[in-house]
Protein backbone atom coordinates (compact mmCIF):
# COMPACT_ATOMS: atom_id res chain seq x y z
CA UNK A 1 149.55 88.80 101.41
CA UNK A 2 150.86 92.36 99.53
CA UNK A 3 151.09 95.33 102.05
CA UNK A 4 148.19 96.63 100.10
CA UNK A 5 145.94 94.01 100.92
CA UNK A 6 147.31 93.91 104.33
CA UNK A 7 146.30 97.53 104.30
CA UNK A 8 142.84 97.20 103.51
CA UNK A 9 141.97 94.81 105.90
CA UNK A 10 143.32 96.70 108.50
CA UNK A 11 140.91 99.66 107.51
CA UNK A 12 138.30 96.71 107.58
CA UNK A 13 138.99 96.40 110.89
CA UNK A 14 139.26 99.79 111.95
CA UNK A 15 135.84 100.88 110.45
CA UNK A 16 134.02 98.03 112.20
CA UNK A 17 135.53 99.05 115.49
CA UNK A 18 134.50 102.46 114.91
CA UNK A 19 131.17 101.47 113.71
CA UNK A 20 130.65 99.33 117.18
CA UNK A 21 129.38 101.99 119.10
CA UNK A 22 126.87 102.93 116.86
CA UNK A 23 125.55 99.24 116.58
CA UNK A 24 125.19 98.76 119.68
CA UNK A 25 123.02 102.24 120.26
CA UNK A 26 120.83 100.94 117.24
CA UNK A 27 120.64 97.70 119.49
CA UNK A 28 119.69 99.35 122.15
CA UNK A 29 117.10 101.36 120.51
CA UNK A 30 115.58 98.74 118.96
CA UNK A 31 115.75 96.28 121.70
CA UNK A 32 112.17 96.93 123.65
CA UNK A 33 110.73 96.67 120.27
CA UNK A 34 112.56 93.33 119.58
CA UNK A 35 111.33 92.57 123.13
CA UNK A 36 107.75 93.48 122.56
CA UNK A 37 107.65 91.03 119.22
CA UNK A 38 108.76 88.08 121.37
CA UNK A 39 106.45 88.46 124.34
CA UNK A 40 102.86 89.33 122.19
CA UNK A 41 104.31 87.60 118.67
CA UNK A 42 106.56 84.70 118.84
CA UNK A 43 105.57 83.44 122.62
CA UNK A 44 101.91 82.87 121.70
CA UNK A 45 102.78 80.86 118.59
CA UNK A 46 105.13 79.01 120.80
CA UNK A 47 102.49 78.37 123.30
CA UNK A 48 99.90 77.47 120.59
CA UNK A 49 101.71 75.00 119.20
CA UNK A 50 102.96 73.35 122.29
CA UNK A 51 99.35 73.49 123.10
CA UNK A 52 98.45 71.23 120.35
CA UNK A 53 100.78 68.76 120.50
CA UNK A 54 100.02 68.42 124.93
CA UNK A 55 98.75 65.47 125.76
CA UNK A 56 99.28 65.61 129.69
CA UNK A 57 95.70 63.88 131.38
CA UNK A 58 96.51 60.57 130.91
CA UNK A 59 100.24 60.45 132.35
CA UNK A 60 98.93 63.40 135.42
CA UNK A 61 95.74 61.05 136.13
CA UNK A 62 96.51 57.32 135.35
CA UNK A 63 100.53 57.15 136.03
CA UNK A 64 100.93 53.65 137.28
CA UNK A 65 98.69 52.84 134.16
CA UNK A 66 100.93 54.28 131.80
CA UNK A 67 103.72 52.85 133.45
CA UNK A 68 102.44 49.62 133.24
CA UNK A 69 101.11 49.46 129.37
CA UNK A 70 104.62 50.02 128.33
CA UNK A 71 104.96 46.13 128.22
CA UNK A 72 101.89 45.37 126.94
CA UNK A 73 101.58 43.53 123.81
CA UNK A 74 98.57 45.41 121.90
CA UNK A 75 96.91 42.15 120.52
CA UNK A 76 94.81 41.34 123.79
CA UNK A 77 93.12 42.64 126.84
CA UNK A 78 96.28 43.32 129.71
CA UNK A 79 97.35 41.23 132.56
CA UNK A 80 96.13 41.60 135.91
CA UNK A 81 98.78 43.80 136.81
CA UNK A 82 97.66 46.45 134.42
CA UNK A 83 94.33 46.21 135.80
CA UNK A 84 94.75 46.88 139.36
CA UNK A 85 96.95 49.72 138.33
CA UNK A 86 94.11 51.01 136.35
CA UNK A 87 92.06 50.70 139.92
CA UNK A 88 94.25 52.21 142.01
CA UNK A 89 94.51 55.39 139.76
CA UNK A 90 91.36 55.58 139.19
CA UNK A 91 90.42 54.78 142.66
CA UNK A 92 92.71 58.08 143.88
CA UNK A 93 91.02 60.25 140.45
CA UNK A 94 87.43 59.71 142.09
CA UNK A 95 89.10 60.99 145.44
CA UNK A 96 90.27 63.68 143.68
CA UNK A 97 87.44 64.40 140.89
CA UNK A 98 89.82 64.37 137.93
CA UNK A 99 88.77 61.06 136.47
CA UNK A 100 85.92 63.04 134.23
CA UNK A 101 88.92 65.40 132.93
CA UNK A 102 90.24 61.53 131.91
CA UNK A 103 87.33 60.78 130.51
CA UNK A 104 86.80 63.34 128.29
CA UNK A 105 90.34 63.00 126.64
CA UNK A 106 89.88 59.36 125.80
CA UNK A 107 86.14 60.45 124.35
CA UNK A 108 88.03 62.68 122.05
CA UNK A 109 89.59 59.67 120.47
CA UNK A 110 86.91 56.66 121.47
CA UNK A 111 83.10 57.81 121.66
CA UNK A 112 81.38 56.79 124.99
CA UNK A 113 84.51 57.00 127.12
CA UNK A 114 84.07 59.72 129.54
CA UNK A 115 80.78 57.40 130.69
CA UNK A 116 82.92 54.51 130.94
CA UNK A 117 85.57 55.96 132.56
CA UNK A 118 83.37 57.46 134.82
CA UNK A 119 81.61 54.52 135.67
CA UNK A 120 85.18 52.20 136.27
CA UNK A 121 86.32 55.13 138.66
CA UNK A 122 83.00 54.87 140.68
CA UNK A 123 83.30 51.02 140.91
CA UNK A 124 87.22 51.29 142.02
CA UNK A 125 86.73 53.68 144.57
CA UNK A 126 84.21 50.70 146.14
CA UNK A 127 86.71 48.05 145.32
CA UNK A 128 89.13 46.54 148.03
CA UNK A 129 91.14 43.68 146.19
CA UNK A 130 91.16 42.24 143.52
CA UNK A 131 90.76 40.63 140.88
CA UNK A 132 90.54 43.74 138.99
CA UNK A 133 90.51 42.49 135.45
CA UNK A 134 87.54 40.31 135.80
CA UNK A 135 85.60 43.14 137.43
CA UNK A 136 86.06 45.66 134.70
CA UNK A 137 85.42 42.91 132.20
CA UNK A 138 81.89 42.23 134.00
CA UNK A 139 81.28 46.18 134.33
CA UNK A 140 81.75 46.58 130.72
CA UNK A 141 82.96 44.45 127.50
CA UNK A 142 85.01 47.57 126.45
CA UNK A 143 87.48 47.10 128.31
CA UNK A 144 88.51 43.63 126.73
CA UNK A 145 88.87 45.50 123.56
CA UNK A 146 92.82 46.12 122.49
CA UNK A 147 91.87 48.84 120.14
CA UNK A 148 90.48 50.46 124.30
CA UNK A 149 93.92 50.28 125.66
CA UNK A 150 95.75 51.35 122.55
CA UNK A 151 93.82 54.65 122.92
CA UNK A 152 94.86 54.74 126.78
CA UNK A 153 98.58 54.03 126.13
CA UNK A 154 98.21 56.56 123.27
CA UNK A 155 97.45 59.02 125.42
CA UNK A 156 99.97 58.52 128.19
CA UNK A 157 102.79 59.73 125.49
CA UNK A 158 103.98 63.23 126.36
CA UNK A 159 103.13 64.57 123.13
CA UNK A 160 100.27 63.43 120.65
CA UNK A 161 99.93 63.74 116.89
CA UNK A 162 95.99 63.20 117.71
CA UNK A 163 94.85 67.19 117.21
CA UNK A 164 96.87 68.25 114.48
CA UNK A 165 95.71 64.79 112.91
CA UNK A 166 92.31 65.57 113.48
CA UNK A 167 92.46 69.28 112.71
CA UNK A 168 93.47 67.73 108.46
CA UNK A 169 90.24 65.29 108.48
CA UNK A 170 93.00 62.61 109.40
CA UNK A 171 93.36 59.77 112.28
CA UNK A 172 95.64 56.80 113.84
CA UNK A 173 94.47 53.95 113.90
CA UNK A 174 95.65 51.38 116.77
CA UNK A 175 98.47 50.08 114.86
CA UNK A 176 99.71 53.65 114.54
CA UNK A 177 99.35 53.75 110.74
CA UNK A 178 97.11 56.88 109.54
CA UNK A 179 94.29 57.03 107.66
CA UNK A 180 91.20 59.61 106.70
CA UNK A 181 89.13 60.05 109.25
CA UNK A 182 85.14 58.37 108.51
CA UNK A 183 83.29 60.63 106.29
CA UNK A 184 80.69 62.13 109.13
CA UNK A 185 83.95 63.28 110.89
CA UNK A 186 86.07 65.03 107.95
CA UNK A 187 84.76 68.19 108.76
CA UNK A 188 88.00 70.86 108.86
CA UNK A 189 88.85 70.52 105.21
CA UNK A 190 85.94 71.42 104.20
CA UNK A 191 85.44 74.57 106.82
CA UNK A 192 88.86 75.40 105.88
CA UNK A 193 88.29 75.29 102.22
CA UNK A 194 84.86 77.45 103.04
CA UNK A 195 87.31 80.07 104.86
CA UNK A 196 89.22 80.16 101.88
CA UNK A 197 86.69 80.41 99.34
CA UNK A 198 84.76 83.32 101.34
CA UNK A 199 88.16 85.10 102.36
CA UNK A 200 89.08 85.47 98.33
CA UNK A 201 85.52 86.31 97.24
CA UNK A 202 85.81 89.31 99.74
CA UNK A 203 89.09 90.19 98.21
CA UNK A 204 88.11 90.25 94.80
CA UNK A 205 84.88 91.96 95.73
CA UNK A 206 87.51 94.92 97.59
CA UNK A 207 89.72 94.94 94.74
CA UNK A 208 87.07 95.50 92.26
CA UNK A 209 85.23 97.95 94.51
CA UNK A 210 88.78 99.63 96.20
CA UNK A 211 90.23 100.72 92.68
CA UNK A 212 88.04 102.91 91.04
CA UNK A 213 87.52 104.91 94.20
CA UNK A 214 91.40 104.85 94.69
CA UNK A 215 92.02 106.13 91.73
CA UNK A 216 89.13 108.81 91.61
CA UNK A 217 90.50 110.19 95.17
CA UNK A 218 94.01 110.81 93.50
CA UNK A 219 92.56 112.93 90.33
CA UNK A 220 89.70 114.49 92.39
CA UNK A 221 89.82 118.54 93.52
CA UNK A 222 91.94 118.53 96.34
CA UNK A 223 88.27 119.32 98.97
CA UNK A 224 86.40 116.69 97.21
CA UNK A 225 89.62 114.34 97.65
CA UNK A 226 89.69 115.14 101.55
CA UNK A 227 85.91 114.60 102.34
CA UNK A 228 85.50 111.43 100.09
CA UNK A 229 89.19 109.99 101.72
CA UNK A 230 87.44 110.92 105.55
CA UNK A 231 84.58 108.58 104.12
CA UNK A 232 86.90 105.68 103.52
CA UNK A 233 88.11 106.36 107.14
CA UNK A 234 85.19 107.06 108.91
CA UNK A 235 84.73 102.83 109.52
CA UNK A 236 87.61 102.28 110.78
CA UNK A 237 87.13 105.03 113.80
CA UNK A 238 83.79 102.63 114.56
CA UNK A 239 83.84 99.37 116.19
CA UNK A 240 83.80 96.12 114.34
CA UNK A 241 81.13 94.43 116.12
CA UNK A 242 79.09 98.15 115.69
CA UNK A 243 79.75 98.01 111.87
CA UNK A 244 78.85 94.07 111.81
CA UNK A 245 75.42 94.87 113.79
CA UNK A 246 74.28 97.63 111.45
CA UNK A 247 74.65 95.25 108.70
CA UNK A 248 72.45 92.65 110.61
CA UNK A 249 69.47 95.78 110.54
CA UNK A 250 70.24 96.19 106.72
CA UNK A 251 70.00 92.77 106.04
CA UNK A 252 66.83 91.45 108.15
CA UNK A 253 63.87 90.67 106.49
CA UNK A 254 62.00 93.58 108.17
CA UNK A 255 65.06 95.42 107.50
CA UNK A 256 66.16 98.56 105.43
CA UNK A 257 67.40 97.03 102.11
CA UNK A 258 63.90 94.75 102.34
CA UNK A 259 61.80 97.62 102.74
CA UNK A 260 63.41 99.85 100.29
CA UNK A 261 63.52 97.39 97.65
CA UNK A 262 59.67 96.70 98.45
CA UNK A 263 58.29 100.55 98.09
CA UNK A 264 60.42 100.51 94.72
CA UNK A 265 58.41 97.77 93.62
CA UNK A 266 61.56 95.67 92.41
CA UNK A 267 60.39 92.63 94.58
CA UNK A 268 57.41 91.50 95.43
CA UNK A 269 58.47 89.26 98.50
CA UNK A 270 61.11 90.18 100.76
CA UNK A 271 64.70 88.19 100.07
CA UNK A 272 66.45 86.40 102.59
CA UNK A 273 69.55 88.46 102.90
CA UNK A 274 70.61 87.90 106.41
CA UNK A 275 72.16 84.28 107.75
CA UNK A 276 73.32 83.84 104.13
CA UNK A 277 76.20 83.49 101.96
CA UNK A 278 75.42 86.38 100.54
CA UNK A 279 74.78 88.48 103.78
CA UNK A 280 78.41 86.96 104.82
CA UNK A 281 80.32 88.36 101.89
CA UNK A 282 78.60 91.64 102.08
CA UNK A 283 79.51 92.77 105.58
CA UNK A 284 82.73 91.93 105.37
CA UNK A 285 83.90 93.76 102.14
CA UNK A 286 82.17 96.71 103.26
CA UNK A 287 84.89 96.47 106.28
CA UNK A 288 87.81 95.21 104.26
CA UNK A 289 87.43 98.06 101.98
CA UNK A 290 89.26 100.43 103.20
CA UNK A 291 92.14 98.46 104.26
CA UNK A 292 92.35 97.55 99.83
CA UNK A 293 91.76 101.29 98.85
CA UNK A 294 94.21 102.60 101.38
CA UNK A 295 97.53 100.80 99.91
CA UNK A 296 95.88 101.44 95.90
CA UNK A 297 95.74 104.92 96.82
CA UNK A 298 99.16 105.42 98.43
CA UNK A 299 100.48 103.48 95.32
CA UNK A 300 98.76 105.61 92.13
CA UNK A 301 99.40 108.95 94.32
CA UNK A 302 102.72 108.31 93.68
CA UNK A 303 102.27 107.44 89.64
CA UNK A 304 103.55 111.00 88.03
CA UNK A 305 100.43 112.17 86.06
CA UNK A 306 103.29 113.11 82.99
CA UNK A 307 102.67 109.10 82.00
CA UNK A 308 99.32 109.13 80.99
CA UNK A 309 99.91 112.22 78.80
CA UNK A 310 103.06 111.04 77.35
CA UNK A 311 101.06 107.89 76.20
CA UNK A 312 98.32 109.61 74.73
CA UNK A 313 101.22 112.33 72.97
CA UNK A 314 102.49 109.07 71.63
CA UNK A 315 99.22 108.18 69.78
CA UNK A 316 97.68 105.89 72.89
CA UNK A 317 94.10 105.83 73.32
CA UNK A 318 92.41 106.77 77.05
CA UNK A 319 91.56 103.37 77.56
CA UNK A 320 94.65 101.43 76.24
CA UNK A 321 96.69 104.48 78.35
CA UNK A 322 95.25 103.52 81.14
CA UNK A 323 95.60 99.82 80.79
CA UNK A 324 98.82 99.64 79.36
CA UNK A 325 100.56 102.61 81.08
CA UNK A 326 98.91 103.14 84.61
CA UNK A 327 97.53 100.18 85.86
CA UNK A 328 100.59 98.31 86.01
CA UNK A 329 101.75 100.84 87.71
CA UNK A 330 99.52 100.25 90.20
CA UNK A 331 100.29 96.57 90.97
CA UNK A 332 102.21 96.74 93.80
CA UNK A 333 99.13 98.42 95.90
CA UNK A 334 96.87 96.02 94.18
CA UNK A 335 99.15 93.18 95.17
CA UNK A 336 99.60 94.45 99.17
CA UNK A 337 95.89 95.67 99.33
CA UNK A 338 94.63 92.38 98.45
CA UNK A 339 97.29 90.21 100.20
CA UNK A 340 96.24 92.82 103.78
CA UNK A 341 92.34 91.94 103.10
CA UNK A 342 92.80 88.15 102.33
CA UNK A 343 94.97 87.89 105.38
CA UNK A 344 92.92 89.36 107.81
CA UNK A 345 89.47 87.51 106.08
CA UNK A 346 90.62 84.26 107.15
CA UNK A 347 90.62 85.04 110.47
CA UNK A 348 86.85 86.59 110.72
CA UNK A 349 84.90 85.65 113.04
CA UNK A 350 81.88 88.38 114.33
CA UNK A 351 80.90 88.86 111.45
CA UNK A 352 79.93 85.26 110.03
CA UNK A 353 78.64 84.54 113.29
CA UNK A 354 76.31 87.38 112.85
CA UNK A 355 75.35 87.70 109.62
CA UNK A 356 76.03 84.96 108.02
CA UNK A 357 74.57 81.07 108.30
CA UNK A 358 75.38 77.38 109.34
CA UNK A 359 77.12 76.91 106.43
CA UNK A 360 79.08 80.48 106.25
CA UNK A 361 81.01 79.87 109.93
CA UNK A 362 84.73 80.17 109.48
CA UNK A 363 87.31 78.33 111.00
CA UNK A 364 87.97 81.11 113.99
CA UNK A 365 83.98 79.92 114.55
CA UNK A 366 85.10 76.88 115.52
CA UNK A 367 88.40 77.92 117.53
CA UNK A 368 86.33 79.72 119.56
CA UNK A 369 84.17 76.83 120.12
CA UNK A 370 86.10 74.57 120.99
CA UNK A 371 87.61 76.96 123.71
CA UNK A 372 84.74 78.92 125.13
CA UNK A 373 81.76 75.58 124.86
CA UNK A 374 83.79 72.29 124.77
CA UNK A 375 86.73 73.63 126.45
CA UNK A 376 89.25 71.60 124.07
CA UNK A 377 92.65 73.51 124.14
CA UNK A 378 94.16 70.92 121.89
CA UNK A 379 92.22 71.08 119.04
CA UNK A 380 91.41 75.16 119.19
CA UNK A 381 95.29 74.99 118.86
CA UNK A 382 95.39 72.90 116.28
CA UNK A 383 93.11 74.10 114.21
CA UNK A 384 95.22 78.02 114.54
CA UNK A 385 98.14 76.23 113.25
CA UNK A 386 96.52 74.89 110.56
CA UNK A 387 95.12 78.37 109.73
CA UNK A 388 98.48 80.37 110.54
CA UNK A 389 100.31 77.90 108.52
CA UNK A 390 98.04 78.32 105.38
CA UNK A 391 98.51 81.88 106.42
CA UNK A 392 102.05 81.59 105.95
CA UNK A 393 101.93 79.34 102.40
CA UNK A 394 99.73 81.79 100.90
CA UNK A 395 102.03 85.00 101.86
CA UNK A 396 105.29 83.13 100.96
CA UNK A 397 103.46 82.04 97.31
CA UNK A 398 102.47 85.67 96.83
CA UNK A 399 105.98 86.59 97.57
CA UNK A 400 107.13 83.77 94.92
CA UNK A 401 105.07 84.73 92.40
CA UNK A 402 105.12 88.41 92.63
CA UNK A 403 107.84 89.57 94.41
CA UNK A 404 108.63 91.54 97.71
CA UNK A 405 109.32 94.20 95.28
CA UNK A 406 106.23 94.49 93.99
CA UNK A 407 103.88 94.21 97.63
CA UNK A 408 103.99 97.75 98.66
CA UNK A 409 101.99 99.99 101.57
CA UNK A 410 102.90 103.19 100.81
């Protein structure tokens, strides 16, 4: 190595030990903010996606059960010794009231369970000795069945494939292949495709609503500019559910757009607005709106106005100006606009439960209930992974297609 080169990586050197101190302040500064991102960001995905993949009932109720299927064969009913294991646990469960929590994990996977299990823990608790196996097989035929036990042993693993499975219209069948789930149960492909569908029908609707006031608040007198931009803020200082319930008055047959459309003598029955797709896809542009004008405007205030008039000194028309000159321009705030309002669309869930029908709920509908009504963690987890990793696809395609370049907020 030549002194000179010698040389310059001692300067190297010296300018990253003088530039330590000031890393480390920028650390420092940064650090609660790094800290806050962990704690409300990154630890609840953790915890959501630990949550669906749980599968802790089986092995904290039925231990020596689990234990004891590790051995078992899968092509017939157990042995004895399976069987008084399955007493004793569920003999101590009934002491303890935690065989219905049993129950209703093996009824996600086997329909009738929770009543069987149920009924097995009430005859245990009244059993002394054995034998075991012939008693369950006299209290019920069920539990004969392999495909019965396969479910049990399948849930005594520490983790389970069974929500995230479930949560793509998707199941395992005993022999631990997979396979679509039966036709009357492939429900989340379809609700997810529904979220999809209404989430980018609200963010065309935005875009094609969003731009022309966007671009009339950047070439409007400067007091006209101010009061029509405080009425593109003016939603956001009101509550969501407030904004979602005024739309429910609107809507209603007895309501305001009914009524009006009535004394104009444009109808001559009133139109079922509310509880429909339609109803849906109208409340929630009207509060997307201004978070599509927003990053438009920011964008074309920025566009010198010297463009346009060069292109129509260079022979352009007004309309192929426009086109050709400024609107491209204006891609980048169409791009993050419409990205911001898709986004948060596929997470909506007042406003279809308000407004909109049977066949408009989204899947944050049914997160919520499967937490709040059947009180199933698992899937409600599953189900927001699915969602935040579709989330994720559709951002990282945008960025593929368009470019990080060209998604701008201001």
């Amino acid at each position: 190595m030549t002194n000179a080169a010698v040389e310059r990586v001692n300067v190297f050197l010296a300018v990253r030990q003088a530039e330590r101190p000031a890393r480390r302040a920028a650390f420092l500064l940064a650090a609660p903010l790094i800290l806050y991102i962990l704690v409300v960001f990154v630890a609840p995905i953790v915890m959501l996606l630990s949550t669906s993949v749980a599968n802790p009932e089986a092995r904290a109720v039925i231990p020596s059960t689990v234990a004891a299927l590790k051995d078992w064969n899968g092509t017939s009913a157990p042995d004895e010794p399976v069987f008084a294991a399955f007493a004793a646990d569920l003999k101590k469960a009934q002491a303890d009231r935690t065989a219905a929590g049993l129950g209703k994990r093996l009824n996600y996977e086997a329909s009738g369970m929770r009543s069987r299990v149920m009924a097995a823990a009430r005859m245990a608790a009244g059993m002394e000795h054995g034998p075991y196996k012939q008693a369950f097989l006299d209290l019920d035929p069920v539990w004969s069945a392999p495909d019965t036990w396969a479910v049990i042993r399948r849930a005594g693993s520490e983790f389970t494939s069974y929500y995230l499975l479930t949560a793509v219209d998707l199941q395992k069948n005993p022999d631990g292949s997979i396979q679509r789930a039966a036709p009357d149960q492939a429900i989340f492909l379809d609700i997810l495709g529904r979220t999809l569908m209404i989430a980018a029908i609200v963010t065309a609707a935005t875009i094609l609503l969003g731009y022309p006031v966007a671009y009339v608040l950047t070439i409007a007198p400067p007091g006209v500019g101010q009061f029509m931009m405080l009425m593109v803020l003016l939603p956001l200082w009101t509550s969501l559910l407030v904004r979602t319930t005024a739309w429910v008055v609107l809507l209603q047959s007895d309501g305001v757009i009914n009524d009006a459309l009535m004394s104009l003598h444009l109808i001559s029955e009133k139109l079922q607005l509310i509880f429909t797709r339609f109803g849906t896809v109208t409340a929630m542009t009207h509060i997307q709106l201004p978070f599509t004008i927003l990053p438009i405007y920011s964008v074309m205030r920025s566009i010198p106005p010297s463009h346009l008039r060069a292109a129509r000194s260079l022979g352009a028309g007004p309309t192929s100006s426009f086109w050709r000159v400024y609107a491209p321009q204006t891609l980048p705030g169409v791009v993050a606009g419409g990205l911001m309002t898709f986004i948060l669309s596929l997470g909506y869930y007042i406003t279809p439960a308000l407004v909109g029908g049977p066949g408009d709920q989204m899947v944050s509908n049914f997160i919520a209930t499967y937490i709040n009504r059947d009180l199933n963690w698992g899937l409600a987890s599953a189900l927001g992974m699915v969602l935040l990793a579709v989330t994720l696809g559709i951002y990282f395609v945008f960025l593929r297609l368009v470019g990080a370049d060209k998604i701008k907020l201001g």
